[in-house]
PDB file of N, CA and C in Angstrom:
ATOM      1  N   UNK A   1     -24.747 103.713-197.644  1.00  0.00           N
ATOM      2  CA  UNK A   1     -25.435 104.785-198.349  1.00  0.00           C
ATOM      3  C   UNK A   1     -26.903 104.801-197.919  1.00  0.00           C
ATOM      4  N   UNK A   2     -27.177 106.229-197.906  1.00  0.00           N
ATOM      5  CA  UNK A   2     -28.737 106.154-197.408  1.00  0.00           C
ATOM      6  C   UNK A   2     -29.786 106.148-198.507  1.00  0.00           C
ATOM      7  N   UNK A   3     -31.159 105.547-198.413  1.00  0.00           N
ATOM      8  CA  UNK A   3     -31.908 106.150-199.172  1.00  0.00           C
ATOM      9  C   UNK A   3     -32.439 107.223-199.495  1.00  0.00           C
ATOM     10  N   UNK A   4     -32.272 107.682-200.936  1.00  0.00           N
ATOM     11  CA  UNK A   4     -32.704 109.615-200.514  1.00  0.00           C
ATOM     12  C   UNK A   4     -34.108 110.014-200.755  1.00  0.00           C
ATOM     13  N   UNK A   5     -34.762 108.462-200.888  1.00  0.00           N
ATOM     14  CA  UNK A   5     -36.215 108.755-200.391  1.00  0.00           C
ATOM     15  C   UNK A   5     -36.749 108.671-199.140  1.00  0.00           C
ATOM     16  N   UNK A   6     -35.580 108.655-198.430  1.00  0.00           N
ATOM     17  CA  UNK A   6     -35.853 108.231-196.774  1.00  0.00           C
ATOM     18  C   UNK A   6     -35.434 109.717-195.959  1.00  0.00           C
ATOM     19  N   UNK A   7     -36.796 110.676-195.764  1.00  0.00           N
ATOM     20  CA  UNK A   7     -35.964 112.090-194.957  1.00  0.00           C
ATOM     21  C   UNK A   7     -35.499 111.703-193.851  1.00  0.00           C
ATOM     22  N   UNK A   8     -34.765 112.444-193.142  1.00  0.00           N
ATOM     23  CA  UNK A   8     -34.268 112.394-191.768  1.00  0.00           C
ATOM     24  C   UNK A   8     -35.149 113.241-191.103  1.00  0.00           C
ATOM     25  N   UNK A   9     -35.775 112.850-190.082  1.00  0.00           N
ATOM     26  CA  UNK A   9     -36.554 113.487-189.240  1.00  0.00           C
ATOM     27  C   UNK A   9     -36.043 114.799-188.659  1.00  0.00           C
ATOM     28  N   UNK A  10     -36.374 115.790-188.915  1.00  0.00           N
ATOM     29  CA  UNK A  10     -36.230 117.470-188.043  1.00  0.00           C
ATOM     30  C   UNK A  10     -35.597 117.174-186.531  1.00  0.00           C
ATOM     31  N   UNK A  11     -35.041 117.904-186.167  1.00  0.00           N
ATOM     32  CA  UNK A  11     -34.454 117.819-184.797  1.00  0.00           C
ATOM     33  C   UNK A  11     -35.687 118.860-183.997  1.00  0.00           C
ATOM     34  N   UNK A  12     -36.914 118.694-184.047  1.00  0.00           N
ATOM     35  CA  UNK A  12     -37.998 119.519-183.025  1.00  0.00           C
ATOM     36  C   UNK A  12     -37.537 119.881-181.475  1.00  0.00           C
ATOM     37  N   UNK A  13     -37.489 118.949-181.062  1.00  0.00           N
ATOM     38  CA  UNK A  13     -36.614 119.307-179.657  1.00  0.00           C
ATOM     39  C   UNK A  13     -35.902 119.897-179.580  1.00  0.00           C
ATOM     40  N   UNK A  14     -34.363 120.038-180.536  1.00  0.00           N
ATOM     41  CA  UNK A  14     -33.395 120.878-180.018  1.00  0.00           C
ATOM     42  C   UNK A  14     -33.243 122.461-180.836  1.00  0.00           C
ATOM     43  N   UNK A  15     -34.307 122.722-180.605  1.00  0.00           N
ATOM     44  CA  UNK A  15     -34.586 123.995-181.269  1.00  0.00           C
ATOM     45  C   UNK A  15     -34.175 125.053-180.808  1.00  0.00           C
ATOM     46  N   UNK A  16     -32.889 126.307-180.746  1.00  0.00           N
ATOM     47  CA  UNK A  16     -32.427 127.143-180.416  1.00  0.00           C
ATOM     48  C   UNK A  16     -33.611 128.834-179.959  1.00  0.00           C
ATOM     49  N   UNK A  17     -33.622 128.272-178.741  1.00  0.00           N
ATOM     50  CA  UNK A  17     -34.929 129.402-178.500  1.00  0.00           C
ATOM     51  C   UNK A  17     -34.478 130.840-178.361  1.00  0.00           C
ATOM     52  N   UNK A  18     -33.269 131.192-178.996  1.00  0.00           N
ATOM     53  CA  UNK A  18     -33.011 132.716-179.490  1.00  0.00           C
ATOM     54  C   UNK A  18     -33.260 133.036-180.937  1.00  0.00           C
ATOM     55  N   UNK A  19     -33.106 132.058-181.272  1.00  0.00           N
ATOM     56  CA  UNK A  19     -33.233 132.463-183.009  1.00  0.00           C
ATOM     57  C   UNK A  19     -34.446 131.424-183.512  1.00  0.00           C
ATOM     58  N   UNK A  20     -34.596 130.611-183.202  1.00  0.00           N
ATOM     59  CA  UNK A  20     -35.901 129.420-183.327  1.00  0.00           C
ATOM     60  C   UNK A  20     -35.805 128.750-184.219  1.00  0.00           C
ATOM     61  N   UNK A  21     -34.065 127.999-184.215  1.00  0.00           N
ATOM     62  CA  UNK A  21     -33.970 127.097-185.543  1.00  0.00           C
ATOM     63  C   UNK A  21     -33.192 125.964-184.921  1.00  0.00           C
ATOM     64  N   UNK A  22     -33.426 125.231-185.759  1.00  0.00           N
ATOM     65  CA  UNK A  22     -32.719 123.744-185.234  1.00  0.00           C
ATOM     66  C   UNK A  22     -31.075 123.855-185.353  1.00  0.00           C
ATOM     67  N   UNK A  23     -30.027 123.091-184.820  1.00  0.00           N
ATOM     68  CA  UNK A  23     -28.783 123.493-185.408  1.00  0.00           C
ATOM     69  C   UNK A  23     -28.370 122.909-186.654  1.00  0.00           C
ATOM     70  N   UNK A  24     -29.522 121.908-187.244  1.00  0.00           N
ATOM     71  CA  UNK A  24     -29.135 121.351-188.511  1.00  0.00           C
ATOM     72  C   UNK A  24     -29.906 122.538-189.324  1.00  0.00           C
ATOM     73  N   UNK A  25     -30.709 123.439-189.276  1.00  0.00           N
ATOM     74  CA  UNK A  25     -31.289 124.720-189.757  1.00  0.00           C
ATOM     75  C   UNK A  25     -30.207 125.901-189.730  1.00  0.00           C
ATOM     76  N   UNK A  26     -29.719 125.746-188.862  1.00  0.00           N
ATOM     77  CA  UNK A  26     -28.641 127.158-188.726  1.00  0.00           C
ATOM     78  C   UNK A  26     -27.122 126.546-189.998  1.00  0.00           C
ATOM     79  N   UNK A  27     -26.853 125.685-189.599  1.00  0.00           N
ATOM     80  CA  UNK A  27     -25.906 124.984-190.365  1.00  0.00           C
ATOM     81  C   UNK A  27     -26.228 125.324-191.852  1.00  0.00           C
ATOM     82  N   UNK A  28     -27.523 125.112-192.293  1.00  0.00           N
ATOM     83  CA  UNK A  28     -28.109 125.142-193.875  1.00  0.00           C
ATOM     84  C   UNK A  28     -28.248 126.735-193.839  1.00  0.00           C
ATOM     85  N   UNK A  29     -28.356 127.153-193.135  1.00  0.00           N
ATOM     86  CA  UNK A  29     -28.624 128.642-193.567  1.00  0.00           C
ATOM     87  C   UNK A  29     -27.116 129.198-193.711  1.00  0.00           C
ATOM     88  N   UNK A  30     -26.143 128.983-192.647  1.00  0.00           N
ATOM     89  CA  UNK A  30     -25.155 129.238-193.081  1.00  0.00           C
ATOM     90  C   UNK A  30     -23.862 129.123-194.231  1.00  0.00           C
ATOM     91  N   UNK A  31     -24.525 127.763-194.699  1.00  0.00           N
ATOM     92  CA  UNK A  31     -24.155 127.082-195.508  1.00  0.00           C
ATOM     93  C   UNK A  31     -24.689 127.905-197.282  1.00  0.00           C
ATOM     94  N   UNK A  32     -26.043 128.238-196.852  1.00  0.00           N
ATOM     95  CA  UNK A  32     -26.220 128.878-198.141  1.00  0.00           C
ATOM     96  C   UNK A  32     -25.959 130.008-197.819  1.00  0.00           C
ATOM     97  N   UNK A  33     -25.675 130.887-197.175  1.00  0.00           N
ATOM     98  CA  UNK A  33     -25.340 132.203-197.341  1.00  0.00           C
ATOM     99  C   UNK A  33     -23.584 132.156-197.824  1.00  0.00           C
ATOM    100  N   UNK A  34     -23.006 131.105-197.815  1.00  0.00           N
ATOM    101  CA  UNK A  34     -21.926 131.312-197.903  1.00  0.00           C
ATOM    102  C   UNK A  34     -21.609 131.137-199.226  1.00  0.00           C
ATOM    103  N   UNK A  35     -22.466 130.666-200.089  1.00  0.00           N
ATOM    104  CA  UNK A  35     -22.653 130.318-201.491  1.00  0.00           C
ATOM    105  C   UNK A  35     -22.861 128.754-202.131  1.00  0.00           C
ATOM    106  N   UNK A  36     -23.147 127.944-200.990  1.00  0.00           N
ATOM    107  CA  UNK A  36     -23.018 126.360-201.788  1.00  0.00           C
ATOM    108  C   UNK A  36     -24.376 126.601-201.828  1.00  0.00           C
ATOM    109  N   UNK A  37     -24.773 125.847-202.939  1.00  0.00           N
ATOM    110  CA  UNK A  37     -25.615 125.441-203.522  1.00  0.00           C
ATOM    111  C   UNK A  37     -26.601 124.524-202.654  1.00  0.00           C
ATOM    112  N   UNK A  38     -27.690 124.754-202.699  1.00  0.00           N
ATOM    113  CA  UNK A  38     -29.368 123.669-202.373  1.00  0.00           C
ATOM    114  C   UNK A  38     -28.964 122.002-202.743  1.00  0.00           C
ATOM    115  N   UNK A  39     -28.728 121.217-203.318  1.00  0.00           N
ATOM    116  CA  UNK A  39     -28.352 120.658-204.174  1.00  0.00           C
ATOM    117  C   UNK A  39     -27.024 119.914-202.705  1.00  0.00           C
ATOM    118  N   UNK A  40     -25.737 120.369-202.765  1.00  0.00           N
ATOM    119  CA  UNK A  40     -24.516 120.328-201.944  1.00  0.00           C
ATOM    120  C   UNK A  40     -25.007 120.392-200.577  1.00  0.00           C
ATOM    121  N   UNK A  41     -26.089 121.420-200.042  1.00  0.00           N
ATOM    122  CA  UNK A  41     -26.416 121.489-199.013  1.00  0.00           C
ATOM    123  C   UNK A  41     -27.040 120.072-197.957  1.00  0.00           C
ATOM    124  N   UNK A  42     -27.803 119.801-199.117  1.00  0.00           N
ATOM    125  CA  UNK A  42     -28.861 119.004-199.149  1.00  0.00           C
ATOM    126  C   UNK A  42     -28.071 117.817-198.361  1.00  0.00           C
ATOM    127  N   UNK A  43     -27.068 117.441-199.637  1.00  0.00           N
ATOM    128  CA  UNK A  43     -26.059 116.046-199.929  1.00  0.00           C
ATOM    129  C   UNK A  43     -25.398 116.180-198.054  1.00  0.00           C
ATOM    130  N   UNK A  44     -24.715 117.464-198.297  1.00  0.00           N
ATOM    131  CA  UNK A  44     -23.626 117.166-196.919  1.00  0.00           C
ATOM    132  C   UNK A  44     -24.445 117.106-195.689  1.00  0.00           C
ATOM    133  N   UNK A  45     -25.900 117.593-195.365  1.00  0.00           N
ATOM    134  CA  UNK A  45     -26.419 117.662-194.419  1.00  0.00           C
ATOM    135  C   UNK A  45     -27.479 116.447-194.020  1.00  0.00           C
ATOM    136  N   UNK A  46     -27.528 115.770-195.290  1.00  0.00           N
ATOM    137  CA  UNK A  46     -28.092 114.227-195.345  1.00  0.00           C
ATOM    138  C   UNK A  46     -29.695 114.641-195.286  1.00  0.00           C
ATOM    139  N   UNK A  47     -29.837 115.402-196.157  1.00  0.00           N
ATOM    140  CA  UNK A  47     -31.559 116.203-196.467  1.00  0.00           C
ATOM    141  C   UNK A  47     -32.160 116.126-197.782  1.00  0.00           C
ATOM    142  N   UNK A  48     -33.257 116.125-197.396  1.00  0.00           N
ATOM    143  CA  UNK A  48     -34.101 115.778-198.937  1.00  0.00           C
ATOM    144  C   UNK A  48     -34.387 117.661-199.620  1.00  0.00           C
ATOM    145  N   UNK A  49     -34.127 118.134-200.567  1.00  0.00           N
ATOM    146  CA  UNK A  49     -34.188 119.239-201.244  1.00  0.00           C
ATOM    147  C   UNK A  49     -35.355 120.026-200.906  1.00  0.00           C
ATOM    148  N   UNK A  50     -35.866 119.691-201.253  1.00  0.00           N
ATOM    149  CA  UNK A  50     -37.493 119.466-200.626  1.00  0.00           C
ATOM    150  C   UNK A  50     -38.037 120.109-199.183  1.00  0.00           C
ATOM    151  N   UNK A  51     -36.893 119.724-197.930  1.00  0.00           N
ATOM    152  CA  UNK A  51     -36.914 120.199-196.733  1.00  0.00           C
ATOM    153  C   UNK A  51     -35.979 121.548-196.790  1.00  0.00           C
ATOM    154  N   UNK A  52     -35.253 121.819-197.452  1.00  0.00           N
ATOM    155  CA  UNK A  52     -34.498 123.259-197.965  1.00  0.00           C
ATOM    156  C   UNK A  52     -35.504 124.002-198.301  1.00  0.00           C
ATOM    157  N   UNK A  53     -36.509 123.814-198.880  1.00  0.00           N
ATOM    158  CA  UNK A  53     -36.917 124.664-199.987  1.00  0.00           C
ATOM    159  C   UNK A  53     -38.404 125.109-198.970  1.00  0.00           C
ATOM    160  N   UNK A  54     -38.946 124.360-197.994  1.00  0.00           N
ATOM    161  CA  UNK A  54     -39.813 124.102-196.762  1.00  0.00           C
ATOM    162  C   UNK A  54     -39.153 125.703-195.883  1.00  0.00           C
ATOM    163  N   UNK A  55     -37.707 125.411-195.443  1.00  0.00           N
ATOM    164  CA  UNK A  55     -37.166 126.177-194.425  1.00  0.00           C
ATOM    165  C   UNK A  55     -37.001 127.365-195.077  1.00  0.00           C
ATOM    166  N   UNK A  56     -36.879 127.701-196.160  1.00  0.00           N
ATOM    167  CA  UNK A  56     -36.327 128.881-197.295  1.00  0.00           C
ATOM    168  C   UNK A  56     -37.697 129.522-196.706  1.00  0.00           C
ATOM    169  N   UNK A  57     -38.963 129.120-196.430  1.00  0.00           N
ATOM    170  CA  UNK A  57     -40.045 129.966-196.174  1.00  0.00           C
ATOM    171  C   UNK A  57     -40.508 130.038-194.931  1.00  0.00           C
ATOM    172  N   UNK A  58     -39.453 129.618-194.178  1.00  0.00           N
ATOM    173  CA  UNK A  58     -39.661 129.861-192.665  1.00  0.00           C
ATOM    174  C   UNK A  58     -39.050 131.240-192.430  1.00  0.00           C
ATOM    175  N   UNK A  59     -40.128 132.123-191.449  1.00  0.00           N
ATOM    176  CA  UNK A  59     -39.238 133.886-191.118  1.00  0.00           C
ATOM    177  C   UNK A  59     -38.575 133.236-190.373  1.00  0.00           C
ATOM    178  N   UNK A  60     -37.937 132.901-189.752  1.00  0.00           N
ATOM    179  CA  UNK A  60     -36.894 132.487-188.803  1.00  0.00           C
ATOM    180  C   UNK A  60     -35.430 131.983-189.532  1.00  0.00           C
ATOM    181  N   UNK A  61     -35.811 131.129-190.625  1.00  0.00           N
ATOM    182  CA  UNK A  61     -34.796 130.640-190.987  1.00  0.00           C
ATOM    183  C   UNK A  61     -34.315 131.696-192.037  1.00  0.00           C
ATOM    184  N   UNK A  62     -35.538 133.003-192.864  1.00  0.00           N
ATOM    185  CA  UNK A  62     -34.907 133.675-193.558  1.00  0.00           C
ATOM    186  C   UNK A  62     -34.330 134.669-192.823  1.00  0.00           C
ATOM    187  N   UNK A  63     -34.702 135.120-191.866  1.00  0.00           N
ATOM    188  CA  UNK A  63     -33.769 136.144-190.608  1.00  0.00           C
ATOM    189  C   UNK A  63     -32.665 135.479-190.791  1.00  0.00           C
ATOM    190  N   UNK A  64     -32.338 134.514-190.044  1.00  0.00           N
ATOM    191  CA  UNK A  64     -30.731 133.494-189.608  1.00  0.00           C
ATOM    192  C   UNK A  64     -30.175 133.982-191.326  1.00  0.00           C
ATOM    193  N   UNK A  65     -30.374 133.795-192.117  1.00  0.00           N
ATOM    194  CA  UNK A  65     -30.041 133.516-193.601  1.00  0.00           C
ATOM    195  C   UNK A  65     -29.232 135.102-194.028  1.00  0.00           C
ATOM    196  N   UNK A  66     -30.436 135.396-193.728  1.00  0.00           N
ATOM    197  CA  UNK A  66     -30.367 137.073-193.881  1.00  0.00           C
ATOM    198  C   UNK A  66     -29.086 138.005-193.121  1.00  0.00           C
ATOM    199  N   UNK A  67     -29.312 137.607-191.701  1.00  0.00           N
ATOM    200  CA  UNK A  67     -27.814 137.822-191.202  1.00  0.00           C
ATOM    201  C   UNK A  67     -26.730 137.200-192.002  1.00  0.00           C
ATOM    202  N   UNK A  68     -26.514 136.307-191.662  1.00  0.00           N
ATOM    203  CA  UNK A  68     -25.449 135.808-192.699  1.00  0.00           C
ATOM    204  C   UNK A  68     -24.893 136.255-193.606  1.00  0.00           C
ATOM    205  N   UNK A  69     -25.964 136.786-194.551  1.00  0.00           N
ATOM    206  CA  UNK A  69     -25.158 137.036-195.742  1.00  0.00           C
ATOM    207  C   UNK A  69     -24.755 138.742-195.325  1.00  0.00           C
ATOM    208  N   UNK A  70     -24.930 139.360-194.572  1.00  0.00           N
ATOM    209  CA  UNK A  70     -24.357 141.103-194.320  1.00  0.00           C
ATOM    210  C   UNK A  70     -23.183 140.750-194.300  1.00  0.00           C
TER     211      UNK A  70
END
């Protein structure tokens, strides 16, 4: 079990230079557009809530998000 005061570092490098999100970013966006919860997201993607709530105010990640849910 991990500590969940311990974040996992951003994947910066593998950043998708069509849409400009990480694939652990695209994953969470897809993930909430599909209806799970911040909270579930967080848990299955091994993320601190905190870094959800960071990306929720990225335009990039609300574009990706935004598609999604059409």
């Amino acid at each position: 079990m991990t500590d969940k005061n311990q974040q996992k570092p951003t994947e910066r490098g593998n950043i998708n230079p069509e849409i400009g999100l990480t694939p652990q970013q695209e994953q969470a966006a897809i993930m909430l557009a599909s209806g799970e919860n911040l909270t579930a997201v967080a848990r299955q993607l091994n993320l601190n809530r905190s870094t959800l709530y960071e990306w929720q105010d990225n335009t990039a990640f609300k574009c990706f998000y935004n598609r999604q849910c059409q």
